[in-house]
Protein backbone atom coordinates (compact mmCIF):
# COMPACT_ATOMS: atom_id res chain seq x y z
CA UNK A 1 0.00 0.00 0.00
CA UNK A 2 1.43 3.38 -1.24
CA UNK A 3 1.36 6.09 0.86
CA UNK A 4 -1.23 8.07 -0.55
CA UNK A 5 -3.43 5.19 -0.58
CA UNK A 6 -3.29 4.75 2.71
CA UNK A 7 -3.78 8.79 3.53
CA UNK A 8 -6.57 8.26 1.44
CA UNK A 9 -8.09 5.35 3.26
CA UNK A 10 -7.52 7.12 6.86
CA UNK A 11 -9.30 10.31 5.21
CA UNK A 12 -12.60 8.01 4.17
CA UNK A 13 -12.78 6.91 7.29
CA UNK A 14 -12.41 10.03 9.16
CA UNK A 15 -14.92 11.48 7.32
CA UNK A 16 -17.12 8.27 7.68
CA UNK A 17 -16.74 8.81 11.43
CA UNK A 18 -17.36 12.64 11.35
CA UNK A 19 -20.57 11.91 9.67
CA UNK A 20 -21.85 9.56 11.65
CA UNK A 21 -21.48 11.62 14.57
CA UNK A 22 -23.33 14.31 13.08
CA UNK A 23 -26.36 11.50 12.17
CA UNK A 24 -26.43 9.82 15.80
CA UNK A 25 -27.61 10.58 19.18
CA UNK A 26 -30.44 11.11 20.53
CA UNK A 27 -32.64 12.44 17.95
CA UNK A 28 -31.10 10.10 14.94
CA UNK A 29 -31.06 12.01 11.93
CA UNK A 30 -31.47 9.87 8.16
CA UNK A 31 -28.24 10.88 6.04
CA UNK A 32 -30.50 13.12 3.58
CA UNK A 33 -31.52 15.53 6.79
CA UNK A 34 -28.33 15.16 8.05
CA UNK A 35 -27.05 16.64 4.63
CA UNK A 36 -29.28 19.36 3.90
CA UNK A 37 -28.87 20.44 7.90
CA UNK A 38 -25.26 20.77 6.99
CA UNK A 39 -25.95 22.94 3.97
CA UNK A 40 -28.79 24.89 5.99
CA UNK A 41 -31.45 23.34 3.99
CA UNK A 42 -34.55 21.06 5.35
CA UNK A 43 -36.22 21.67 8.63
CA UNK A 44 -34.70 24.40 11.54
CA UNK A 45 -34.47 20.97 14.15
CA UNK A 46 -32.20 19.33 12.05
CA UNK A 47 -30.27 22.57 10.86
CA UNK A 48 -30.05 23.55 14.76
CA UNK A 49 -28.88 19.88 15.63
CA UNK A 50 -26.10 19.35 12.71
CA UNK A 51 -24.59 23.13 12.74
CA UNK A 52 -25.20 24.23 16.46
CA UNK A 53 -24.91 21.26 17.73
CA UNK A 54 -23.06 18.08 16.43
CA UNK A 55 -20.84 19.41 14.22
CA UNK A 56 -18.94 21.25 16.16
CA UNK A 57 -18.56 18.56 18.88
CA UNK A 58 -17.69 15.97 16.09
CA UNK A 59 -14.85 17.96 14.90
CA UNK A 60 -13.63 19.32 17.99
CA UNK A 61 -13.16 15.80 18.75
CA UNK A 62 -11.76 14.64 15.64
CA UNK A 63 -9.19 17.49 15.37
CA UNK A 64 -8.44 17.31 18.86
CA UNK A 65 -7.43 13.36 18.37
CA UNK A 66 -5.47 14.42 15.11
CA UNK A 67 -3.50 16.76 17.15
CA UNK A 68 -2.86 14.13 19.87
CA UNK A 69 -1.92 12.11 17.18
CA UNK A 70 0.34 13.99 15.34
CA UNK A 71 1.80 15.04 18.28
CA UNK A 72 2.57 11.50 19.60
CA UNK A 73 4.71 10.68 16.12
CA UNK A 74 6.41 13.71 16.37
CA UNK A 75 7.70 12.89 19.99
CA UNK A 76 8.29 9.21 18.69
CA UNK A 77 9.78 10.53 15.96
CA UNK A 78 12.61 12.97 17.82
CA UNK A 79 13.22 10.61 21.04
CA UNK A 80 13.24 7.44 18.58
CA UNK A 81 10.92 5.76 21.59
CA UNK A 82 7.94 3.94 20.42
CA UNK A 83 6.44 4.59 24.19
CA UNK A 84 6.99 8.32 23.57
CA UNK A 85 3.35 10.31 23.45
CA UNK A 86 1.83 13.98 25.00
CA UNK A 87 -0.21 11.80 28.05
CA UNK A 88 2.65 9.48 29.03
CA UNK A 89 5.52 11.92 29.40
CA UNK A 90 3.71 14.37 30.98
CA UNK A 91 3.04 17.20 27.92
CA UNK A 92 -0.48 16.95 28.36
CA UNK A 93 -0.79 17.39 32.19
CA UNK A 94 1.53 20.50 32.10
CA UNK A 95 -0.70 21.42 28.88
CA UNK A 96 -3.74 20.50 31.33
CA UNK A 97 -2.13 22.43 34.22
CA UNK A 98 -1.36 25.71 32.44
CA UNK A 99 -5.13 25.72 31.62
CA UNK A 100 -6.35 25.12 35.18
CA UNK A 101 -4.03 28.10 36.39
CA UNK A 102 -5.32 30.44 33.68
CA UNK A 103 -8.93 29.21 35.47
CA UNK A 104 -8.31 29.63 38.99
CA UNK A 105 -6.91 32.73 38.37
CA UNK A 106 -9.16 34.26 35.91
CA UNK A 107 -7.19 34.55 33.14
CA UNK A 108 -9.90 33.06 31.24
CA UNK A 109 -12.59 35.22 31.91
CA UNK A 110 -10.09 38.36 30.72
CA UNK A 111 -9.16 37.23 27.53
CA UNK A 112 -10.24 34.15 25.45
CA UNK A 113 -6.32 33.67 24.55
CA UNK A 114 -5.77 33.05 27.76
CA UNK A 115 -6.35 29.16 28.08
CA UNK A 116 -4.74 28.57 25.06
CA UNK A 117 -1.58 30.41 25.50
CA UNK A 118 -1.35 29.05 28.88
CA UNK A 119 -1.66 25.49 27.70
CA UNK A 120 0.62 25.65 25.06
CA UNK A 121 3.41 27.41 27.36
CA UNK A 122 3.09 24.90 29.74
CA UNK A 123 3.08 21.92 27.01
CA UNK A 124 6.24 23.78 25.50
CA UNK A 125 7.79 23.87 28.56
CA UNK A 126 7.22 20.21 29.07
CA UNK A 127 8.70 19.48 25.76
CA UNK A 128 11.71 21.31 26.66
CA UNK A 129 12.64 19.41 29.36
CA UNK A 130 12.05 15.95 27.39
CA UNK A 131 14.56 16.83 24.58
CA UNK A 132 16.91 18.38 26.96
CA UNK A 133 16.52 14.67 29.26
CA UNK A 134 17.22 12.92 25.51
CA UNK A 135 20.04 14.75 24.71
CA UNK A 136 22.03 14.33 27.85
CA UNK A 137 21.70 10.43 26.41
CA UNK A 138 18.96 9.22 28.69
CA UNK A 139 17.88 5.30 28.47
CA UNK A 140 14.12 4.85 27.31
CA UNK A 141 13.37 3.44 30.93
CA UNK A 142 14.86 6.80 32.53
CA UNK A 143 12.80 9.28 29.93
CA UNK A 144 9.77 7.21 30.33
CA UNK A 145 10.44 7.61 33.88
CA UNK A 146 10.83 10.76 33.73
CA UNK A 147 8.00 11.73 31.91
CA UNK A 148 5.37 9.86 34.52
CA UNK A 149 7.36 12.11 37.37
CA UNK A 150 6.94 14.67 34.81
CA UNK A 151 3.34 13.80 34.34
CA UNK A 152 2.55 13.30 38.30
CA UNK A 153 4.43 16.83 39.70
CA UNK A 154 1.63 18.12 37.14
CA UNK A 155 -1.10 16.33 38.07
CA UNK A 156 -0.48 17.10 42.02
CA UNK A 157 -0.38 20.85 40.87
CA UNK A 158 -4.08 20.61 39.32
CA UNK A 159 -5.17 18.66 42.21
CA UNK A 160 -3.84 21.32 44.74
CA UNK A 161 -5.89 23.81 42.77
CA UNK A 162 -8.88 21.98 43.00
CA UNK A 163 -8.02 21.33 46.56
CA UNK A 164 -7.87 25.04 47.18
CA UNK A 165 -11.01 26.12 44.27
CA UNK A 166 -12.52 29.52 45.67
CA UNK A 167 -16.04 28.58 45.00
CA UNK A 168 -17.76 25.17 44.46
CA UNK A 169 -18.42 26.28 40.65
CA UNK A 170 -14.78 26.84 39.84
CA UNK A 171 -14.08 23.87 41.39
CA UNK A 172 -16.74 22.01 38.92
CA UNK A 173 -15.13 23.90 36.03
CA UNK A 174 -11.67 22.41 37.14
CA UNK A 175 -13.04 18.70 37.26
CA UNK A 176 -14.73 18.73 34.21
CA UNK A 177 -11.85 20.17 32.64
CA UNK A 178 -9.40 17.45 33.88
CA UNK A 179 -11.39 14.88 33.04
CA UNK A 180 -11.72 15.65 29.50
CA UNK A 181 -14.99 16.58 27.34
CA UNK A 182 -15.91 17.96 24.17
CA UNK A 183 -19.28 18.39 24.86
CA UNK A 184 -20.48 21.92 24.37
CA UNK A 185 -18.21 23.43 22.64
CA UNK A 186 -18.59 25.32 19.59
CA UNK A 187 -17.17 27.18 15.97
CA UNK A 188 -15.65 29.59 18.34
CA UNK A 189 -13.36 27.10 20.70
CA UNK A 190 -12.28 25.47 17.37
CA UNK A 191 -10.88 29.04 15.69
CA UNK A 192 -9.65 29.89 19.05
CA UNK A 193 -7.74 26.59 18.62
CA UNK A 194 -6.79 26.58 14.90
CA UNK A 195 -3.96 29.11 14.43
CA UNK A 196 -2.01 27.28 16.75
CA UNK A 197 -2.93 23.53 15.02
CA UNK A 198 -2.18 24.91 11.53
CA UNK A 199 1.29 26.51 13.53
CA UNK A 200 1.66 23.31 15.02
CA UNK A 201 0.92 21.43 11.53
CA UNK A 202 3.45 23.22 9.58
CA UNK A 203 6.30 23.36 12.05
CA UNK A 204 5.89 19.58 11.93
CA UNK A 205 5.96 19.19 8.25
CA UNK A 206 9.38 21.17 8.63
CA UNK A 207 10.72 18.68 10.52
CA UNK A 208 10.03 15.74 8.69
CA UNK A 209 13.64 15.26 7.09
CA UNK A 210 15.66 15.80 10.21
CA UNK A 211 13.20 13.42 11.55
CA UNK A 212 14.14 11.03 9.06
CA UNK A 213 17.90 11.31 9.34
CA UNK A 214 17.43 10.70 13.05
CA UNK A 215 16.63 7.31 12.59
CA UNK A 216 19.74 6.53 11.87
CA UNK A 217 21.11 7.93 15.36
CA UNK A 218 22.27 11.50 16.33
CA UNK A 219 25.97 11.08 15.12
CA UNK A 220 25.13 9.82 11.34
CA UNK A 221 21.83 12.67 11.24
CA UNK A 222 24.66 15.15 11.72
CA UNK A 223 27.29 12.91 9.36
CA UNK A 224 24.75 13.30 6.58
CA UNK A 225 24.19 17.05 6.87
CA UNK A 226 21.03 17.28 9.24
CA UNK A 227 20.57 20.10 11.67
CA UNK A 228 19.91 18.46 14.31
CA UNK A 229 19.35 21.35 16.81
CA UNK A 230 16.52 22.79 14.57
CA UNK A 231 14.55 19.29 14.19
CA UNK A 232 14.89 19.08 18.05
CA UNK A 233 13.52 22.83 18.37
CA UNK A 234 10.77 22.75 15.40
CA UNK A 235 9.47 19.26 16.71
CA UNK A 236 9.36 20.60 20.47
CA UNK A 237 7.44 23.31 19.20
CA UNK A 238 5.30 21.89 16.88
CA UNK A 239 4.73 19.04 19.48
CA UNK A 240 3.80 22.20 21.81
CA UNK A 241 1.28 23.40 19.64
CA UNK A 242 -0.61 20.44 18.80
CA UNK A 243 -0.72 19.32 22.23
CA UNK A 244 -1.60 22.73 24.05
CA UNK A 245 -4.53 23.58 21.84
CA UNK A 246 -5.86 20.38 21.78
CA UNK A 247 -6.24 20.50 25.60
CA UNK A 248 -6.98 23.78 25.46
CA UNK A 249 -10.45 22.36 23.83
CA UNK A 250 -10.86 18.87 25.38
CA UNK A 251 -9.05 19.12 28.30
CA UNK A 252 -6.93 16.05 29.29
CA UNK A 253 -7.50 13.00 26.59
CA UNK A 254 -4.83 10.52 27.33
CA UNK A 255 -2.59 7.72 25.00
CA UNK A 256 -4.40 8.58 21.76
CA UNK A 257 -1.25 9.77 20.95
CA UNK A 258 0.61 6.02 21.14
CA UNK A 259 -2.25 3.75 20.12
CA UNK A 260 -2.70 5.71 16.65
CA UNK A 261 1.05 5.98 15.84
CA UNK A 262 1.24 2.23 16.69
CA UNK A 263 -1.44 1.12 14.27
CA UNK A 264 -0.19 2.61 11.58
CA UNK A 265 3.40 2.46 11.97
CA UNK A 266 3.68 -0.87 10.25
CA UNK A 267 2.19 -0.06 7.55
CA UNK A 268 4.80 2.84 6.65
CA UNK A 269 7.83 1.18 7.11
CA UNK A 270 8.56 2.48 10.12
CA UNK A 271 9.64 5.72 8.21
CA UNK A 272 8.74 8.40 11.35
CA UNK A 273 8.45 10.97 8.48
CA UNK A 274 5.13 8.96 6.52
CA UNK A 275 3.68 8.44 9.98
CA UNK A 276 2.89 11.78 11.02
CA UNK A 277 0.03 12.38 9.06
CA UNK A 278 -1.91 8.96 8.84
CA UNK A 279 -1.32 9.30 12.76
CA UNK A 280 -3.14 11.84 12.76
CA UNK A 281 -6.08 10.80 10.31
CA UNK A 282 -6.04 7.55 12.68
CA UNK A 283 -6.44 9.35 16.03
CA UNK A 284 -9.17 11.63 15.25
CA UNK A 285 -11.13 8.62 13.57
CA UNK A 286 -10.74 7.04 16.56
CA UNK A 287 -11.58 10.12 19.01
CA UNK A 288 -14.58 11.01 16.98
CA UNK A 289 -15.86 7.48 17.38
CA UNK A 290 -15.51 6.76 20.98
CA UNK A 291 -17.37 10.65 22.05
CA UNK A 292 -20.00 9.05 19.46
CA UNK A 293 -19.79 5.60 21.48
CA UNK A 294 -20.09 7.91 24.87
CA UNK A 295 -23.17 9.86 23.80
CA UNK A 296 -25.19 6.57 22.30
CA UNK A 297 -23.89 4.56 25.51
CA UNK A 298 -26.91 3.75 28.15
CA UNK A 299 -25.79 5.55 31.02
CA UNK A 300 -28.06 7.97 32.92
CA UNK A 301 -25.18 10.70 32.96
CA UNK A 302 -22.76 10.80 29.76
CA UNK A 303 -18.94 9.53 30.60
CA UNK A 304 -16.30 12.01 29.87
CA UNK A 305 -14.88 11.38 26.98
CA UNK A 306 -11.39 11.56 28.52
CA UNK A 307 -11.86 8.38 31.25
CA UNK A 308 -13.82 6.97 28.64
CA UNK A 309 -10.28 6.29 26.11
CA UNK A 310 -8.43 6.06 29.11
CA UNK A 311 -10.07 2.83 29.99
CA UNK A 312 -9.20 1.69 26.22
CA UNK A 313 -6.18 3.30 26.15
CA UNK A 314 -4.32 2.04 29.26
CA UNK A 315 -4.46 -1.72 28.73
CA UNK A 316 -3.49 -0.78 25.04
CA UNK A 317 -0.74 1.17 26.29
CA UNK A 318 0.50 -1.85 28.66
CA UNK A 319 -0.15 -4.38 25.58
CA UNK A 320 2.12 -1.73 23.32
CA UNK A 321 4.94 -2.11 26.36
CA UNK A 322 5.46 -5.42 26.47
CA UNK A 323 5.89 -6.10 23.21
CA UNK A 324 8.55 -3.43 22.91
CA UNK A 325 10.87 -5.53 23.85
CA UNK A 326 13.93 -3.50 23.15
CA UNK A 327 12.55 -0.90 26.10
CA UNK A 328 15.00 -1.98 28.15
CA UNK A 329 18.30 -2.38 26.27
């Protein structure tokens, strides 16, 4: 399978999986009202349900798993560690904790930036200190390592600002946050959110041949002419970008970013340069399908969508672990 095929395939299906998010729930909607509610045609229920509704949550999810995913080759890509991704090595919970601080302080409520910006600081500043841990020539096991300490000085962070929420509401707003949703959210969260994915998106591209030449180890990237020092800085940033905005809409949405790079990865040769973007096509599939599995479940209040792939993601992530069996060595 070429590698536009297979771009192609993982676009049909994201597609497939965006529209079937807009036609189910509950008020199921036949494909031909689903259609003309997306052009603003046929009745004002449907048109209110597919535009103000549905749509927006299907593709905040779906881009919000392509960022994840995209950000997880990236970081696979740079440290060369198949166990690398945003949620494991803590980019995500400093992402997630520069969001709760722009909260509890009210940040948020003085400029719509402010979440955002915060997030993707925080996320950068993760990122940071992962590349500066892989350069001082780190084993897996010790970055991995790392990253959970990483992950957990985060995490203890956004629970002591919970612990110490002014009001019972804020407090409610934290939780949710952490937990990881995209219900609600609208055209406006997604074009706060899009300058820094397309950012995010092209700073990666960049850094697809250094990527490539790392492969091969540090010392024959830099034999062969490869700047090293910029592919560590663009995919930091890019890596940054992706991850910050994408919590920044769902809030905390964890190993997307390993199970999607690990499907696909066989089927590009291992090439870390071709796995970028079908990891991302394969990650938003797969986001936009379990927040449709969450909303059709039978549950009297709707699971976040964040423990929801957690509980699919962490055996995954443990199955992915042991048979890496180089980890170690």
């Amino acid at each position: 399978m070429t590698r536009l095929q297979l771009n192609g395939i993982l676009g049909i299906a994201g597609l497939a999986a965006i529209l079937a998010g807009i036609m189910a729930g509950t008020a199921p909607l036949s494909l031909a009202d689903t259609l003309t509610g997306l052009f603003g045609g046929g009745s004002e229920s449907a048109r209110l349900i597919v535009q103000e509704i549905r749509l927006p949550r299907v593709l905040a999810a779906f881009l919000t798993g392509a960022a994840l995913g995209a950000s997880g080759a990236l970081l696979q890509g740079l440290l060369r560690n198949p166990l690398a991704d945003p949620g494991v090595l803590g980019v995500s919970a400093m992402a997630a904790l520069g969001a709760v601080i722009a909260i509890w302080f009210g940040l948020a409520a003085i400029s719509a930036f402010a979440v955002p910006v915060m997030a993707i600081a925080f996320a950068a500043l993760a990122a940071a200190i992962l590349a500066g841990l892989a350069a001082s020539r780190l084993s897996v096991v010790q970055l991995i390592l790392a990253g959970v300490g990483l992950s957990s000085f985060a995490g203890a962070l956004s629970a002591l600002a919970m612990n110490l929420a002014p009001t019972p509401f804020s407090l409610s707003d934290l939780v949710n946050w952490l937990l990881g949703s995209v219900a609600n959210r609208s055209f406006s969260d997604l074009a706060l959110a899009a300058p820094f994915w397309i950012a995010g998106a092209g700073l990666a591209a960049l850094a697809l041949p250094g990527l490539r030449a790392l492969t091969l180890g540090e010392d024959t990237a830099l034999s062969l002419g490869a700047n090293v020092s910029r592919t560590r800085l663009l995919a930091i940033i890019a890596s940054a970008l992706l991850t910050g905005a994408a919590v920044a809409v769902a809030g905390m949405i964890g190993f997307v970013g390993i199970v999607a790079p690990h499907l696909v990865r066989p089927l590009v040769r291992h090439d870390p340069g071709d796995l970028i973007l079908p990891s991302a096509l394969m990650a938003g599939a797969l986001l936009a399908l379990a927040d449709l599995a969450i909303r059709l479940a039978p549950f009297t209040q709707e699971l976040k969508l964040g423990v929801a792939v957690s509980l699919i993601g962490a055996p995954a992530f443990i199955w992915i672990a042991a048979r890496t069996r180089s980890i170690g060595r």
